[in-house]
Protein backbone atom coordinates (compact mmCIF):
# COMPACT_ATOMS: atom_id res chain seq x y z
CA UNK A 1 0.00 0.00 0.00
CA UNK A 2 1.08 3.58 -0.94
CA UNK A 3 0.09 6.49 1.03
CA UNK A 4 0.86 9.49 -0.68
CA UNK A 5 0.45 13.18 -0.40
CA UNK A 6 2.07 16.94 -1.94
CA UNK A 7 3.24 18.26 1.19
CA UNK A 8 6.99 17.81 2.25
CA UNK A 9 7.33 15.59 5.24
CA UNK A 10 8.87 18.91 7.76
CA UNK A 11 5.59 20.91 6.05
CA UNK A 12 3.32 18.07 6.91
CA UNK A 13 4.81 17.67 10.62
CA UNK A 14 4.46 20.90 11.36
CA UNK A 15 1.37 21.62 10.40
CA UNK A 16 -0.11 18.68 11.94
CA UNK A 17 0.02 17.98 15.23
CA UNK A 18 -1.23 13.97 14.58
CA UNK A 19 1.50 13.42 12.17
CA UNK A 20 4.19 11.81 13.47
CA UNK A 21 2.20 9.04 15.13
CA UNK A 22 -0.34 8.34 12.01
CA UNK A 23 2.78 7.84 9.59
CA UNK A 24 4.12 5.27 12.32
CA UNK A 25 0.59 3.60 12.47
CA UNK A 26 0.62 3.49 8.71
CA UNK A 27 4.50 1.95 8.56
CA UNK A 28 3.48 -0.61 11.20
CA UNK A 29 1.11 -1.75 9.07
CA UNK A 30 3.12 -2.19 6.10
CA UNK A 31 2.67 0.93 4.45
CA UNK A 32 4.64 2.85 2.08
CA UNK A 33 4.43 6.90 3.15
CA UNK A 34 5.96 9.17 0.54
CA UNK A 35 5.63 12.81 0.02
CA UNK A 36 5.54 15.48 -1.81
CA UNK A 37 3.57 13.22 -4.99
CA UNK A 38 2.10 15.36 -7.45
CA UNK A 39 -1.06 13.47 -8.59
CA UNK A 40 -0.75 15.04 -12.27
CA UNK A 41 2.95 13.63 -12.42
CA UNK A 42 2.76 9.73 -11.34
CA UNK A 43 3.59 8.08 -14.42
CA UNK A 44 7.05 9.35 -14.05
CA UNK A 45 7.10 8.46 -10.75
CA UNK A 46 9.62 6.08 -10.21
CA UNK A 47 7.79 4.59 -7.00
CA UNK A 48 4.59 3.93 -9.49
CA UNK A 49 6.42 2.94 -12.81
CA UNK A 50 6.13 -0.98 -12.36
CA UNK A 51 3.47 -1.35 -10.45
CA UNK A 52 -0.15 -2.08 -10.86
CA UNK A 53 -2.86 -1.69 -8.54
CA UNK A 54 -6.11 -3.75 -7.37
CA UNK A 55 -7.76 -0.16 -5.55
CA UNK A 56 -6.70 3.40 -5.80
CA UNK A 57 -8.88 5.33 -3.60
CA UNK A 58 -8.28 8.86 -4.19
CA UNK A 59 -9.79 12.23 -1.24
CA UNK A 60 -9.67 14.96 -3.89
CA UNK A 61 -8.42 17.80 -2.65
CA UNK A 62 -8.76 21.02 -2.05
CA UNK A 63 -6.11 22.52 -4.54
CA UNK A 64 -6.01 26.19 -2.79
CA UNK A 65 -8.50 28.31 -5.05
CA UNK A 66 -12.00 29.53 -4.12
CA UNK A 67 -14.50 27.99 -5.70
CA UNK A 68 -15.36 31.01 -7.80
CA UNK A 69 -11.51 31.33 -9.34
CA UNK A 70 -11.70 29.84 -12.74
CA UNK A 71 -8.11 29.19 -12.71
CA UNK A 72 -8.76 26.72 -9.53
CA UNK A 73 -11.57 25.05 -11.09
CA UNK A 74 -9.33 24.71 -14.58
CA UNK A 75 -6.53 23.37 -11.52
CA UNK A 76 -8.53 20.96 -10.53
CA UNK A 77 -9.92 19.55 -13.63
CA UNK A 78 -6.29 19.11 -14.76
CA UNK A 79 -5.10 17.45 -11.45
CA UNK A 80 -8.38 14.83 -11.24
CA UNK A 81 -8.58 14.04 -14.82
CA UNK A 82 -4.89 13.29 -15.06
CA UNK A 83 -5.17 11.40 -11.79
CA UNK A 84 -7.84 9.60 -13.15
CA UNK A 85 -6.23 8.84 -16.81
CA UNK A 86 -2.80 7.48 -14.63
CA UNK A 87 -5.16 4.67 -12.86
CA UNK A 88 -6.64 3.60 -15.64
CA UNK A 89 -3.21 3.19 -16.70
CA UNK A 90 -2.00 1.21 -13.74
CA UNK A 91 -5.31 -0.98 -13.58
């Protein structure tokens, strides 16, 4: 299992208090954490290259925009329909 996210691993810890101990709850159970994984960018990846997945279960986001900034809603087309294109991909 791959848990993945965009933030940098000092970024996330900061930020959240929970952190530390849900990454070592995750690793205990076999997980693989890595950061900083820009959904848009997988296939070149070299953690998701030669691998092919049963279930991808993806949160969307919030990207940063309001919901009213066209450029966020263009954002976030691009970052769930790439998403989306890379696990039919992998599948």
């Amino acid at each position: 299992m791959n848990i993945t996210g965009t933030l940098n691993k000092d970024v996330l810890l900061k930020n959240y208090k929970g952190a530390v101990e849900n990454i070592k709850k995750l690793k205990d159970l076999g997980a693989r954490v890595l950061h900083e994984v820009d959904a848009r960018n997988m296939s070149t990846n070299r953690h998701f290259r030669s691998h092919t997945y049963d279930l991808i279960i993806y949160n969307f986001p919030h990207s940063g925009f309001k919901y009213n900034d066209s450029n966020g809603k263009a954002t976030r087309y691009e970052l769930i329909s790439r998403y989306l294109y890379i696990c039919y991909c992998y599948s």
